[in-house]
N, C-alpha and C. Protein backbone atom coordinates (compact mmCIF):
# COMPACT_ATOMS: atom_id res chain seq x y z
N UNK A 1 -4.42 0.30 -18.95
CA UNK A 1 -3.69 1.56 -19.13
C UNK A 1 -4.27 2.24 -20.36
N UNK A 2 -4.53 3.60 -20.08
CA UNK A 2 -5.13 4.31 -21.58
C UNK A 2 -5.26 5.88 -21.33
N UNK A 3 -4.63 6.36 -22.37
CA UNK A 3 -4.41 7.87 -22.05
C UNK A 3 -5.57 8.63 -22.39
N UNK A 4 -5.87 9.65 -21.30
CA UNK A 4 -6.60 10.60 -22.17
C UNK A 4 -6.58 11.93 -21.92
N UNK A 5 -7.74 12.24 -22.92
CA UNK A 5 -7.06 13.82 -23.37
C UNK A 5 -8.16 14.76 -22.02
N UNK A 6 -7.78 15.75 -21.58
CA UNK A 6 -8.14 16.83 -20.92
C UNK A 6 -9.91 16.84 -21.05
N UNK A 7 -10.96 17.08 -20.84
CA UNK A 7 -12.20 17.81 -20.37
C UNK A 7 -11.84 19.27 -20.51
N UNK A 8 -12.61 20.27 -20.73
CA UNK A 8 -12.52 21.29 -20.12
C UNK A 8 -13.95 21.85 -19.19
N UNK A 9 -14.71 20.75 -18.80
CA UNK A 9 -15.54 20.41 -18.00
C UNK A 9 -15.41 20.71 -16.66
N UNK A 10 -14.84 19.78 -16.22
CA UNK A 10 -14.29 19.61 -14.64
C UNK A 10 -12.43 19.36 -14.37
N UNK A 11 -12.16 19.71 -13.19
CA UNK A 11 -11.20 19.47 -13.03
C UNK A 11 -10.80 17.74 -12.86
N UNK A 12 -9.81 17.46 -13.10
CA UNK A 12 -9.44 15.98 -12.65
C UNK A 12 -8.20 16.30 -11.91
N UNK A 13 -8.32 15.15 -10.87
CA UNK A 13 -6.98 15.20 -9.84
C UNK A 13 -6.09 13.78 -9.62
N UNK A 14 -5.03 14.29 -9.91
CA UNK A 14 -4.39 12.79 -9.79
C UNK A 14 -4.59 12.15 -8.51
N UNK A 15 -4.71 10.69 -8.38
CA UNK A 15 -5.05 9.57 -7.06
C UNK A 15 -3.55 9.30 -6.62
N UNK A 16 -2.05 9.60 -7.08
CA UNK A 16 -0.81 9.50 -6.47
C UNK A 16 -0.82 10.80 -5.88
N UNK A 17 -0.94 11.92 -6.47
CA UNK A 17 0.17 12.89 -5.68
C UNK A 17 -1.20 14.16 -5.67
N UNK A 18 -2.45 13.95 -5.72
CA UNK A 18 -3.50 14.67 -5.60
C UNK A 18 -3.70 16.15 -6.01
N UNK A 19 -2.65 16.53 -6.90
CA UNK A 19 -2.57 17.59 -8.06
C UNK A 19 -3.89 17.39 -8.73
N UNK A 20 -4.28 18.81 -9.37
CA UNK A 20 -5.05 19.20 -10.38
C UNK A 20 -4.00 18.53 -11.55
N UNK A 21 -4.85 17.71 -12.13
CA UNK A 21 -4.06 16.91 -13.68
C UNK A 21 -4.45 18.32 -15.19
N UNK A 22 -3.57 18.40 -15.36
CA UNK A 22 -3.66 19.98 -16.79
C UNK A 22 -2.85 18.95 -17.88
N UNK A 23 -3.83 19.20 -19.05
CA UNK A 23 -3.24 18.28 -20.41
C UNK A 23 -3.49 16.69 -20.26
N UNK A 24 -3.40 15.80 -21.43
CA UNK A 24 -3.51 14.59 -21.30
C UNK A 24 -2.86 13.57 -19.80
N UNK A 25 -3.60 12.84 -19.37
CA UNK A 25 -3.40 11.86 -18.21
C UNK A 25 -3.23 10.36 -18.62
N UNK A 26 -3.43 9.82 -17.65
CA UNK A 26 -3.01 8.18 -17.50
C UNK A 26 -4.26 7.68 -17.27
N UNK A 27 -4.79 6.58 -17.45
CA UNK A 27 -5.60 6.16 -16.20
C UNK A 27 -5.33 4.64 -15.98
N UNK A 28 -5.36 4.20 -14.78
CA UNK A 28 -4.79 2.87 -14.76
C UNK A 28 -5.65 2.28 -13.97
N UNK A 29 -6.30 1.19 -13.92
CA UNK A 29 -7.53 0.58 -13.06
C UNK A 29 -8.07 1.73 -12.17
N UNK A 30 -8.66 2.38 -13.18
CA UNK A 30 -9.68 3.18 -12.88
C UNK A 30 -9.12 4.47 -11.83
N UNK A 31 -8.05 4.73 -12.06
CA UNK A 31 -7.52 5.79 -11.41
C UNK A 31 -6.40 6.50 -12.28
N UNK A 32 -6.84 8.01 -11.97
CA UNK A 32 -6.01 8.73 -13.05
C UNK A 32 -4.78 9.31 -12.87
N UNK A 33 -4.04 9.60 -13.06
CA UNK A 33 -2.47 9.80 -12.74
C UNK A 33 -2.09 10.96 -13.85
N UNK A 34 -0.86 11.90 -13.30
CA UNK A 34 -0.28 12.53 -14.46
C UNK A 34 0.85 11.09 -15.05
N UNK A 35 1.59 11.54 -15.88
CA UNK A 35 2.35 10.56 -16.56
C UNK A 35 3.14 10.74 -15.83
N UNK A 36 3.76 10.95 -15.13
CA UNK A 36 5.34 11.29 -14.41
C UNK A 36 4.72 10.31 -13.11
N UNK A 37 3.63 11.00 -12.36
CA UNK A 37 2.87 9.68 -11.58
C UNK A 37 2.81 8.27 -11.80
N UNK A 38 2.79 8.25 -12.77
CA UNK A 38 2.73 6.57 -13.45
C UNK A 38 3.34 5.77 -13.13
N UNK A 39 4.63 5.90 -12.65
CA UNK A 39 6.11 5.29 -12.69
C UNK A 39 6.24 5.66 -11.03
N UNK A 40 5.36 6.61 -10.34
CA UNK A 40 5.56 6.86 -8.57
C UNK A 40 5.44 5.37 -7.92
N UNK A 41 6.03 5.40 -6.97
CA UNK A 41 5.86 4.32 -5.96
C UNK A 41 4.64 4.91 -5.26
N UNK A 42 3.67 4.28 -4.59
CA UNK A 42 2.55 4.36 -3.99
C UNK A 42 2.60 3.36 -2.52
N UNK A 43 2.82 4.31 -1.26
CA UNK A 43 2.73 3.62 -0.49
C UNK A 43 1.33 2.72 -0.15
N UNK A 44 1.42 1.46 0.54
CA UNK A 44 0.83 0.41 0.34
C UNK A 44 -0.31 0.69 2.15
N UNK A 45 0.08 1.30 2.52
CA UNK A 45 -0.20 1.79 4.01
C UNK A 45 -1.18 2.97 3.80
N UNK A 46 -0.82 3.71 3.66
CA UNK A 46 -1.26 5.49 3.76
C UNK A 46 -2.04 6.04 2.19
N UNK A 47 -1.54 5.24 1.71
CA UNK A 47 -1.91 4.99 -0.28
C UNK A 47 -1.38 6.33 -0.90
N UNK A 48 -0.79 6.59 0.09
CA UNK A 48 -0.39 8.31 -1.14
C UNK A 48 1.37 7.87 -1.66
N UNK A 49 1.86 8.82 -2.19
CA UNK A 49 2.96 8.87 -2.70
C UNK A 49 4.59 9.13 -1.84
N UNK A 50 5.34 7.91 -2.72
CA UNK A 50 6.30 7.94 -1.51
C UNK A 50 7.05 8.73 -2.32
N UNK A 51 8.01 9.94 -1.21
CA UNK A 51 9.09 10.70 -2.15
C UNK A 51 10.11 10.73 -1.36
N UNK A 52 10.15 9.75 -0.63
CA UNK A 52 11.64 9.44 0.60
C UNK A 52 11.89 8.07 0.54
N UNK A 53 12.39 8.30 1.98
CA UNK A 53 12.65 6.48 1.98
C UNK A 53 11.70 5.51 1.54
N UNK A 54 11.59 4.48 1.83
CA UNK A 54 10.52 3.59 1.57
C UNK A 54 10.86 1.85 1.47
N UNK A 55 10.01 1.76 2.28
CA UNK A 55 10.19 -0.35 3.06
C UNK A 55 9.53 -1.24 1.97
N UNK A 56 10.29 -2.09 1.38
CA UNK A 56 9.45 -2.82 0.18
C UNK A 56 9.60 -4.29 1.20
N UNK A 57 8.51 -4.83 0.81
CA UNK A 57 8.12 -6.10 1.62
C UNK A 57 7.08 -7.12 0.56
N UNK A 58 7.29 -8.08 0.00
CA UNK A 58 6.50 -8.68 -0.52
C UNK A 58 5.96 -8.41 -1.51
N UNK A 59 6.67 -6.94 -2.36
CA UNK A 59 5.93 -6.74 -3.44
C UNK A 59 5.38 -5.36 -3.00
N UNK A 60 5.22 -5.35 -1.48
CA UNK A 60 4.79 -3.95 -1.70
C UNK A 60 5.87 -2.79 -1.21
N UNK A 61 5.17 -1.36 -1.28
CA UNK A 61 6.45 -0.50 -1.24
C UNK A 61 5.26 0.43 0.06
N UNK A 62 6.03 0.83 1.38
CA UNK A 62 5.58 1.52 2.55
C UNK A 62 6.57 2.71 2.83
N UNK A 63 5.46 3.99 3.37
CA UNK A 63 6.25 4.76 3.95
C UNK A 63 7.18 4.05 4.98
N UNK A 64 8.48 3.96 5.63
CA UNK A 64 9.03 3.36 6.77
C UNK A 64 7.80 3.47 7.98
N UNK A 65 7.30 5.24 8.08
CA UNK A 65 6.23 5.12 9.46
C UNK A 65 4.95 4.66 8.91
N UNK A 66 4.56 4.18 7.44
CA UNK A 66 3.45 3.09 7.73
C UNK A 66 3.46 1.37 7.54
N UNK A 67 5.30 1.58 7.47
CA UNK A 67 5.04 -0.27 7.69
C UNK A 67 5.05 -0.58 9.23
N UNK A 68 3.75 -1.49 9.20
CA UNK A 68 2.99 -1.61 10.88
C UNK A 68 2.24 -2.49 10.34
N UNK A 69 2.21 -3.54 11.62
CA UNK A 69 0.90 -4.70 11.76
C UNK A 69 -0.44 -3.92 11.57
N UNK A 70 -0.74 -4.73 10.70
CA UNK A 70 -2.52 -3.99 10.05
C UNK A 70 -3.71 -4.41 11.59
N UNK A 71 -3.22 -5.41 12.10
CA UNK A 71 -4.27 -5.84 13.75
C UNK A 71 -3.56 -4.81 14.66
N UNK A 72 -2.53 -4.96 15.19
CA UNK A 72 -1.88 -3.59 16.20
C UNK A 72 -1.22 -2.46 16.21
N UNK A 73 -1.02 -2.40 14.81
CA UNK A 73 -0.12 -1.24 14.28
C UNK A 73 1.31 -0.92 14.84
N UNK A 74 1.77 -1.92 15.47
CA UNK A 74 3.03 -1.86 16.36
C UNK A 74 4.15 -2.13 14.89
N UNK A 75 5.27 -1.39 14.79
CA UNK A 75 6.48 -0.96 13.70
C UNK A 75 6.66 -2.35 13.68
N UNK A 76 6.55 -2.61 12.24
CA UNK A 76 7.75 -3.49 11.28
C UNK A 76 8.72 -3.94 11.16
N UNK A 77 9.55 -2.70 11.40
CA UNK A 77 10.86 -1.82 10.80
C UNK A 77 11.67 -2.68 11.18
N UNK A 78 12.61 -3.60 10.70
CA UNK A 78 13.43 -4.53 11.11
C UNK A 78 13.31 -5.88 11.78
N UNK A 79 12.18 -6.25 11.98
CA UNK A 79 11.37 -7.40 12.84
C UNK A 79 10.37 -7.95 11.72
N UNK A 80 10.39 -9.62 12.21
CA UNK A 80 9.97 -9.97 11.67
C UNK A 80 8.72 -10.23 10.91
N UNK A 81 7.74 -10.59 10.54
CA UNK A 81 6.87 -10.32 10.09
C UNK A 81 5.55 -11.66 9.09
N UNK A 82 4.75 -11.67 8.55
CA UNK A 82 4.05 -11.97 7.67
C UNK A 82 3.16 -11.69 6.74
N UNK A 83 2.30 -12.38 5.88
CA UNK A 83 0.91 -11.79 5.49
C UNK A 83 0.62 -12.92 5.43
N UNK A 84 -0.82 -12.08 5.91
CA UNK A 84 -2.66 -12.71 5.79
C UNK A 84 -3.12 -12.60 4.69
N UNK A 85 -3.83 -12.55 3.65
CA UNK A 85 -4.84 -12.40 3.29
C UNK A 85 -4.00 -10.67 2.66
N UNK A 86 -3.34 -10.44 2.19
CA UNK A 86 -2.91 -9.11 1.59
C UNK A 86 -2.16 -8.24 3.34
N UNK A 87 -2.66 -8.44 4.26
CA UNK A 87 -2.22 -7.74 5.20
C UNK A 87 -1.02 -7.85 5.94
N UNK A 88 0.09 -6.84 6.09
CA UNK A 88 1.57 -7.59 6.60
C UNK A 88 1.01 -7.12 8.02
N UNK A 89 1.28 -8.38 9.01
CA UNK A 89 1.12 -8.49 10.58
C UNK A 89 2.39 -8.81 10.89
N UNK A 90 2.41 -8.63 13.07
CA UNK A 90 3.65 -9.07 13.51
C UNK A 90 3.11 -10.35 13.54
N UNK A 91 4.26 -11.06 14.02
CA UNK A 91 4.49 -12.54 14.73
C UNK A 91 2.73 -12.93 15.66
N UNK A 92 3.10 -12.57 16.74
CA UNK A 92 1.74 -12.14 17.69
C UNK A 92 0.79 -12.30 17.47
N UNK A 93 0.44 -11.06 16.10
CA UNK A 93 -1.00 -11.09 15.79
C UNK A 93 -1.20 -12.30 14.58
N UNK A 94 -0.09 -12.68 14.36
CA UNK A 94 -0.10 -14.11 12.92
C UNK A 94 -0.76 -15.39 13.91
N UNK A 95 -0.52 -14.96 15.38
CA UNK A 95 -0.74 -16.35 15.88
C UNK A 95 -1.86 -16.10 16.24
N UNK A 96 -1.85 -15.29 17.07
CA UNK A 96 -3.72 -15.11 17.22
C UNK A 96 -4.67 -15.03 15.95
N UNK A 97 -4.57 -15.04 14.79
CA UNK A 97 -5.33 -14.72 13.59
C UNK A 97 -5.25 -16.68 13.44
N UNK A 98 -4.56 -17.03 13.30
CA UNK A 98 -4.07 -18.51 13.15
C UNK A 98 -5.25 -19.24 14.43
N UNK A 99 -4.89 -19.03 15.57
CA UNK A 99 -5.76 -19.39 16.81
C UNK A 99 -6.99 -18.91 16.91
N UNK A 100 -7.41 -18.14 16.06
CA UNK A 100 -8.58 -17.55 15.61
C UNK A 100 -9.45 -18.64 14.55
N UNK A 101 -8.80 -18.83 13.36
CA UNK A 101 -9.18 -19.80 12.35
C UNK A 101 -9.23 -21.19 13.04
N UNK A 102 -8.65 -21.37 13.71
CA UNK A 102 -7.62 -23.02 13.80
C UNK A 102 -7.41 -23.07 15.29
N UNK A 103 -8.87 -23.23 16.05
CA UNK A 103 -8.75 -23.17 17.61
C UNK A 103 -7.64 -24.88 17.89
N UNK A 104 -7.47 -25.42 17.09
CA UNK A 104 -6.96 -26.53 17.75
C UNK A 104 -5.42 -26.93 16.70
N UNK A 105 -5.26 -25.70 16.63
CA UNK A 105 -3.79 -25.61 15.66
C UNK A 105 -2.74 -25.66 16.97
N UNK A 106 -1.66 -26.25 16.67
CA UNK A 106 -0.67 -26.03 17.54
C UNK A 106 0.45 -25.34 16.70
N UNK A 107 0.91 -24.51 17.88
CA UNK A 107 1.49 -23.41 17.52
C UNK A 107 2.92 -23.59 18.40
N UNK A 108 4.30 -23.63 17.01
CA UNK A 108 5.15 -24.15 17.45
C UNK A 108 6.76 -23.30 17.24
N UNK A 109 6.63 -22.72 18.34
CA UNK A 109 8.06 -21.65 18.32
C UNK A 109 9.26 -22.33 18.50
N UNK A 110 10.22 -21.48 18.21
CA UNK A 110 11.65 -22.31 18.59
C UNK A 110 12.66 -21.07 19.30
């Protein structure tokens, strides 16, 4: 995290809410933010800024219409779910990703 002051060079644009940034900014792993941005939730799906509802799952925070299996994109929204490797999947695609790695995994529902 480290603030800085304006250019009058080029424009800079914030990476949350994609405004022209005017006066001192943020920058936070390598991405610049106004300060009021700083503190935005950032959907985890679509990567832009959430200013409505929003599905927190594991740490992360989703528009409701982009929490979806990252393999079929079939809705989230109340059903159950996992992660891979950073990616939230349904059921389905957890097993085929699983039967993918682990052709001789048995796979055991109830």
């Amino acid at each position: 995290l480290r603030f800085v002051t304006m250019s009058d060079e080029e424009d800079v644009f914030c990476d949350v809410c994609k405004g022209v940034i005017e006066g001192p900014y943020i920058t936070v792993d390598g991405k610049d933010l106004h300060k009021n941005c700083h503190k935005a939730s950032v959907c985890s799906g679509c990567k832009n800024q959430i200013n409505g509802p929003s599905v927190s799952a594991q740490g992360f925070d989703f528009h409701p219409d982009c929490f979806k299996c990252a393999d079929c994109s079939a809705s989230l929204l109340n059903k159950p779910f996992s992660q891979d490797h950073g990616a939230v999947i349904c059921p389905n695609c957890g097993v085929a990703r699983l039967k993918k790695t682990n052709p001789n995994a048995k796979i055991v529902t109830k």
